[in-house]
C-alpha atoms as a PDB file:
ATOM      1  CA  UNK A   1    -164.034-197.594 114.103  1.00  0.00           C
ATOM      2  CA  UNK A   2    -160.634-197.739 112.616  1.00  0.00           C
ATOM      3  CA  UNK A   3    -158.089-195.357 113.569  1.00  0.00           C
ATOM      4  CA  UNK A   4    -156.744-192.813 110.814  1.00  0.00           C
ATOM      5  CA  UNK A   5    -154.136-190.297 111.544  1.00  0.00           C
ATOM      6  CA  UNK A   6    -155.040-186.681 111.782  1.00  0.00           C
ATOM      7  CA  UNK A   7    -152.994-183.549 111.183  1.00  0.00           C
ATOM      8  CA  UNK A   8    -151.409-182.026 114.299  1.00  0.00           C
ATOM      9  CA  UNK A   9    -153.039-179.464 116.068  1.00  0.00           C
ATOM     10  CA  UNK A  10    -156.679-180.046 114.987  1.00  0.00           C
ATOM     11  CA  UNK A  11    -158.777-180.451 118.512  1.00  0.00           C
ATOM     12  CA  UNK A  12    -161.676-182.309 119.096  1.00  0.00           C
ATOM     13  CA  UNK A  13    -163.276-183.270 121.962  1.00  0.00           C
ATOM     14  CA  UNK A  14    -164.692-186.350 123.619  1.00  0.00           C
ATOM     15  CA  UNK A  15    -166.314-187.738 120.679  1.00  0.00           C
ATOM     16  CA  UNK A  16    -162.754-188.219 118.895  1.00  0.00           C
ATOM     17  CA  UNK A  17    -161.242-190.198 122.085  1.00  0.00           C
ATOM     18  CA  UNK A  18    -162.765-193.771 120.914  1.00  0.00           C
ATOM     19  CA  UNK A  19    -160.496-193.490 117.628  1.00  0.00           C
ATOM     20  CA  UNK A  20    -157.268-192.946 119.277  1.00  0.00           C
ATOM     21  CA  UNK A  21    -155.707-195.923 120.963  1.00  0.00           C
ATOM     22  CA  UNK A  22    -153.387-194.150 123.262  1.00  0.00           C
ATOM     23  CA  UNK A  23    -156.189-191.976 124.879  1.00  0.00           C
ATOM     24  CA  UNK A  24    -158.081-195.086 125.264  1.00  0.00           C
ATOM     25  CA  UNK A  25    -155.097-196.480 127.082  1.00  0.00           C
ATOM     26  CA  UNK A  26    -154.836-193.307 128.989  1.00  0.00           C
ATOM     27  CA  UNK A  27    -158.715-193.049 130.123  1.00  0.00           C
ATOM     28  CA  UNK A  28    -158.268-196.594 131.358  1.00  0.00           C
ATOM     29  CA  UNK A  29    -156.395-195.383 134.275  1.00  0.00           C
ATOM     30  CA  UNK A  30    -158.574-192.383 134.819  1.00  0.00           C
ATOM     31  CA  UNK A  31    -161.531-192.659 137.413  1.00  0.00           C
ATOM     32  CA  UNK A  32    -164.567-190.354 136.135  1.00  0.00           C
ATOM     33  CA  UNK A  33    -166.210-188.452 138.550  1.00  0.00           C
ATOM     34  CA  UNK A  34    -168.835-185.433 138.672  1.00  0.00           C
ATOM     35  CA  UNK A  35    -166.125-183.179 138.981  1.00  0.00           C
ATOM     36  CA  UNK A  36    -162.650-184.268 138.857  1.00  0.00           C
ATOM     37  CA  UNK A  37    -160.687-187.055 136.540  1.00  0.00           C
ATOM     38  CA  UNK A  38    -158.585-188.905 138.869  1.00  0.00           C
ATOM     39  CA  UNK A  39    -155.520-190.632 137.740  1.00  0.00           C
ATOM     40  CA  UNK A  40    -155.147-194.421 139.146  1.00  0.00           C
ATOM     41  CA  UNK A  41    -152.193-194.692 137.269  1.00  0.00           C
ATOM     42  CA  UNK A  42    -148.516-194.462 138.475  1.00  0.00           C
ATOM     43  CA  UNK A  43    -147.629-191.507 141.002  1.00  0.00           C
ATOM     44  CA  UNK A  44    -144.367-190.078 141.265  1.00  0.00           C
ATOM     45  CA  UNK A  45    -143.468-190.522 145.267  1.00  0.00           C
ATOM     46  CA  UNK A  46    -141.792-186.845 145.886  1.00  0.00           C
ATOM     47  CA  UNK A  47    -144.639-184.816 144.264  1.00  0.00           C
ATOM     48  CA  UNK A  48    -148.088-187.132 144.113  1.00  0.00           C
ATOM     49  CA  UNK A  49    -148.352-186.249 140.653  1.00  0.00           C
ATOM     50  CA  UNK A  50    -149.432-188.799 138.414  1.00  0.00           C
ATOM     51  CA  UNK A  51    -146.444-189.958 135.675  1.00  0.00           C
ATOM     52  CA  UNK A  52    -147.284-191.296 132.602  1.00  0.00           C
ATOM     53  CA  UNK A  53    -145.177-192.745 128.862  1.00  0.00           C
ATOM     54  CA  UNK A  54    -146.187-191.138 125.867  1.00  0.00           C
ATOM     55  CA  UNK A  55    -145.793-192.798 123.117  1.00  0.00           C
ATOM     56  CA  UNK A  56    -142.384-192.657 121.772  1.00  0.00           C
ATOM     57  CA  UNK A  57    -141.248-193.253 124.985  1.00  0.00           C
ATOM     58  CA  UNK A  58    -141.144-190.123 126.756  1.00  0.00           C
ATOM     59  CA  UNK A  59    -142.244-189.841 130.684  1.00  0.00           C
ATOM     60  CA  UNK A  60    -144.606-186.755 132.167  1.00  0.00           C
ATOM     61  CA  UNK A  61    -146.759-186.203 134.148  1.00  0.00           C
ATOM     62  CA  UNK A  62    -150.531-187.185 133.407  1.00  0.00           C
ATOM     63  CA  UNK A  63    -152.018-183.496 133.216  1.00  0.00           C
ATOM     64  CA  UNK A  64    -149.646-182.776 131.256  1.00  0.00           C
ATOM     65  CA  UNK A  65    -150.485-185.668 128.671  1.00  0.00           C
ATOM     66  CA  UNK A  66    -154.066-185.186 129.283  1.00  0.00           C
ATOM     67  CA  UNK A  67    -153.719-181.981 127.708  1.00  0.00           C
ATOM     68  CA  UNK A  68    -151.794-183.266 124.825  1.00  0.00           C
ATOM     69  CA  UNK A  69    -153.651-186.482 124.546  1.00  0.00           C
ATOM     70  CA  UNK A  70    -157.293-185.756 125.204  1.00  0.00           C
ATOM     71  CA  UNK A  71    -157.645-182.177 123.726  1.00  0.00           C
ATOM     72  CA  UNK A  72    -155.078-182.391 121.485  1.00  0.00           C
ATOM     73  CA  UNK A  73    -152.704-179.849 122.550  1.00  0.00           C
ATOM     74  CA  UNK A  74    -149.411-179.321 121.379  1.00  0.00           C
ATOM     75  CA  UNK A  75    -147.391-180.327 123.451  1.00  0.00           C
ATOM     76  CA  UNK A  76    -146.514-178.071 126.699  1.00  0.00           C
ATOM     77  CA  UNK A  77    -143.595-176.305 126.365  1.00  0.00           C
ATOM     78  CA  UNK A  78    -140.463-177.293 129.269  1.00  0.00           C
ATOM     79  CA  UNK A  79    -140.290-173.671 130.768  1.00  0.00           C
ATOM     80  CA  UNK A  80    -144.049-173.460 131.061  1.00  0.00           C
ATOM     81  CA  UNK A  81    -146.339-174.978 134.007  1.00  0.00           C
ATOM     82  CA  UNK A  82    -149.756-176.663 133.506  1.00  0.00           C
ATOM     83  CA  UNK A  83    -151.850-175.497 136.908  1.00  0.00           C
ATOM     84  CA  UNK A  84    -154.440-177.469 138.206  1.00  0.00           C
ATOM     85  CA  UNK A  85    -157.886-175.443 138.455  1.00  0.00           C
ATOM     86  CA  UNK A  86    -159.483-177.312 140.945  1.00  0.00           C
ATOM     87  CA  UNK A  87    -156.237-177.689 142.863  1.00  0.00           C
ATOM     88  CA  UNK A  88    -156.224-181.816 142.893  1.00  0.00           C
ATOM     89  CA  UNK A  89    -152.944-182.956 142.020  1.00  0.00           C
ATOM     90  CA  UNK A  90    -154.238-186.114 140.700  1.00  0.00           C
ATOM     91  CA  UNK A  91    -157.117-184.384 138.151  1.00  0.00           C
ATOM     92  CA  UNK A  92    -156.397-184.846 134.596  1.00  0.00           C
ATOM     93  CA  UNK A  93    -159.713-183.322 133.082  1.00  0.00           C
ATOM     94  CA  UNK A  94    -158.480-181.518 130.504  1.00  0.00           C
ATOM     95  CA  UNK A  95    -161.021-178.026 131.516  1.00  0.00           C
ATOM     96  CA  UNK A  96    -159.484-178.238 134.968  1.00  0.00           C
ATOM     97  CA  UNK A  97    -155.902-177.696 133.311  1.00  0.00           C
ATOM     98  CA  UNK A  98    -154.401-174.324 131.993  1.00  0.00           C
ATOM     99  CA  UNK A  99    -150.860-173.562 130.429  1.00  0.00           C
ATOM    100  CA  UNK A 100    -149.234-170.982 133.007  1.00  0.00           C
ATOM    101  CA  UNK A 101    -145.660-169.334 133.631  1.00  0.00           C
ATOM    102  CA  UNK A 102    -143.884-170.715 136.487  1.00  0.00           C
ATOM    103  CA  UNK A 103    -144.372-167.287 138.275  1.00  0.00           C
ATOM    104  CA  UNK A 104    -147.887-167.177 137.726  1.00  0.00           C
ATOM    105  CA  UNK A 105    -148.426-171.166 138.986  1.00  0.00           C
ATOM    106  CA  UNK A 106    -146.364-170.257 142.433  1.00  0.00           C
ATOM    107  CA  UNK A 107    -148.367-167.046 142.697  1.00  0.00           C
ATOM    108  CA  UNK A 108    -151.713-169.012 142.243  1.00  0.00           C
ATOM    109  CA  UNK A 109    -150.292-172.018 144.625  1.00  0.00           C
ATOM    110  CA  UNK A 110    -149.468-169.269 147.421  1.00  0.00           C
ATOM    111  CA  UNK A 111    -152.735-167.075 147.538  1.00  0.00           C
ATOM    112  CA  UNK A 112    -154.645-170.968 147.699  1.00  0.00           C
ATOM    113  CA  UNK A 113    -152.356-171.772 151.129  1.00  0.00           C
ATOM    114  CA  UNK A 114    -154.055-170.484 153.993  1.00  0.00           C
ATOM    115  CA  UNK A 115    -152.648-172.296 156.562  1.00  0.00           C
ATOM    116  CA  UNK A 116    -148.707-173.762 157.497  1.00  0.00           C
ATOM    117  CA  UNK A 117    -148.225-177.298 157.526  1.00  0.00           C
ATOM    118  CA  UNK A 118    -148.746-177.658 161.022  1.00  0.00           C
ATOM    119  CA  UNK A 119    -152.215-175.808 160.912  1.00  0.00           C
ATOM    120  CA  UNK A 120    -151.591-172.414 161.967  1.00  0.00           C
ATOM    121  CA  UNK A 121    -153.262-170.244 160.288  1.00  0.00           C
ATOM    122  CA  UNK A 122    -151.262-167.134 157.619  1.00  0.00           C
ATOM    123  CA  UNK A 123    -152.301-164.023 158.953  1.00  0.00           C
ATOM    124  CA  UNK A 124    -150.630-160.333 159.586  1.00  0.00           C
ATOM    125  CA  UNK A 125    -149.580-161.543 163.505  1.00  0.00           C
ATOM    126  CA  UNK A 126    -148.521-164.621 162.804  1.00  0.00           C
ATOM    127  CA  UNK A 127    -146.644-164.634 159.630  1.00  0.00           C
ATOM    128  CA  UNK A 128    -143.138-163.365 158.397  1.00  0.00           C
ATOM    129  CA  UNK A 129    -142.365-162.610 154.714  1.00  0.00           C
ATOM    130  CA  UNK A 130    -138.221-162.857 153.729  1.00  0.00           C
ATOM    131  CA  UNK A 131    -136.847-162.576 150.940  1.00  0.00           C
ATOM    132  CA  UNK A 132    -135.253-165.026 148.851  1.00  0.00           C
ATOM    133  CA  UNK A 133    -133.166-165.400 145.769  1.00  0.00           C
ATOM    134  CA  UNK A 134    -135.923-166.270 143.823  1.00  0.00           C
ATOM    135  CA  UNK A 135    -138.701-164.205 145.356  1.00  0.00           C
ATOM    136  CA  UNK A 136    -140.621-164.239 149.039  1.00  0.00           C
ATOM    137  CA  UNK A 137    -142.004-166.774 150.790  1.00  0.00           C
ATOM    138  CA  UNK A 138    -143.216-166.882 154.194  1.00  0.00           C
ATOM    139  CA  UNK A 139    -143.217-168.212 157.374  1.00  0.00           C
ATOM    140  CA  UNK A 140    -145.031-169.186 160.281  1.00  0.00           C
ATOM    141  CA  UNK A 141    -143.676-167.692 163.445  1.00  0.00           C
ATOM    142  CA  UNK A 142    -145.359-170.157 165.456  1.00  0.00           C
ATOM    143  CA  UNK A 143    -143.447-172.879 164.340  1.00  0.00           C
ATOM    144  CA  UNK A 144    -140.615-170.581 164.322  1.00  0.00           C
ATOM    145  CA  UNK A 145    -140.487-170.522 167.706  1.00  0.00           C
ATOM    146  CA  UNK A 146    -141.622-173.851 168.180  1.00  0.00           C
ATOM    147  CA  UNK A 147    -138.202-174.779 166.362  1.00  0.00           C
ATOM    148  CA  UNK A 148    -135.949-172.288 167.866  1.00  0.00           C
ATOM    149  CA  UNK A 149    -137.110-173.404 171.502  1.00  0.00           C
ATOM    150  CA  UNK A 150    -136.066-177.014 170.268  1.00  0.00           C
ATOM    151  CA  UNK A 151    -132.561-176.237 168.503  1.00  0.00           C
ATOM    152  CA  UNK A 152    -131.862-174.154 172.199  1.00  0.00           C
ATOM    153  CA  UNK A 153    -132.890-177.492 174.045  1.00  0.00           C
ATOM    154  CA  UNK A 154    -130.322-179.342 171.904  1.00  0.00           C
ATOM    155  CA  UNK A 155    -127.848-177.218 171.977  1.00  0.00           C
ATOM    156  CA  UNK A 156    -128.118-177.035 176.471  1.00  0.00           C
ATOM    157  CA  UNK A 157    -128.691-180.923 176.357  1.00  0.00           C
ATOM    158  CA  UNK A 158    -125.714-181.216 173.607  1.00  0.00           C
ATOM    159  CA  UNK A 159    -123.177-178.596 176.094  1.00  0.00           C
ATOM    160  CA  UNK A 160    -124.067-180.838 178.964  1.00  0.00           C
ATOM    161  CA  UNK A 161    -122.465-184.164 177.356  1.00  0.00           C
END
């Protein structure tokens, strides 16, 4: 089947995806599961997002494209967030993708973190909420004591030099 250009904005689903040569290219690097799409593409080192060129030249990052490319959304505007559903980084189903405020993204990211990075678990004895510039955030106090008790070792060890 041929490809013919289409007006902006119409969507269509799966069944329009063979006649469009750049989501072909784009599904090639896509893994299809039961549940999630998984980008094998390129993966930007800081975030583990997956980053993609649109064409035109333009870099993002694959949900983002997958929502413009696959369900033929406009395309996301800057100050807006695209949150991922099923909270895999690396999913690029377009269902598993929704168009939210940066507030609402960090407020969906927080309630999903149960536990610090070193595994202690959030709860009302073991957690401190400060606030910040930009909002709250919190943080584990055992870790907090874990690195006070280390920056007083350094400091003795450093006075003893």
């Amino acid at each position: 089947m041929a490809y013919t250009a289409e007006p902006v904005g119409l969507k269509r689903g799966p069944e329009f995806w063979h006649c469009t040569p750049y989501a072909v290219k784009f599904m090639r690097k896509v893994g299809v599961t039961d549940y999630c799409w998984i980008w094998h593409g390129a993966i930007i080192k800081n975030s583990g997002y997956g980053q993609v060129r649109l064409p035109g030249g333009r870099c993002t990052t694959a949900h983002r494209a997958a929502l413009e490319v696959l369900d033929h959304h406009d395309p996301v505007p800057r100050e807006m967030d695209v949150d991922h559903l099923c909270r895999n980084k690396l999913c690029v189903r377009p269902s598993h993708l929704e168009v939210v405020s940066p507030t609402e993204n960090r407020k969906r990211q927080g309630s999903a973190v149960t536990h610090c990075p070193r595994g202690h678990e959030y709860n009302k004895e073991n957690t401190r909420i400060n606030k910040t510039k930009t909002g709250f955030c919190r943080k584990c106090k055992a870790c907090e004591l874990i690195s006070n008790r280390t920056q007083r070792e350094k400091r003795k060890w450093q006075s003893e030099k």
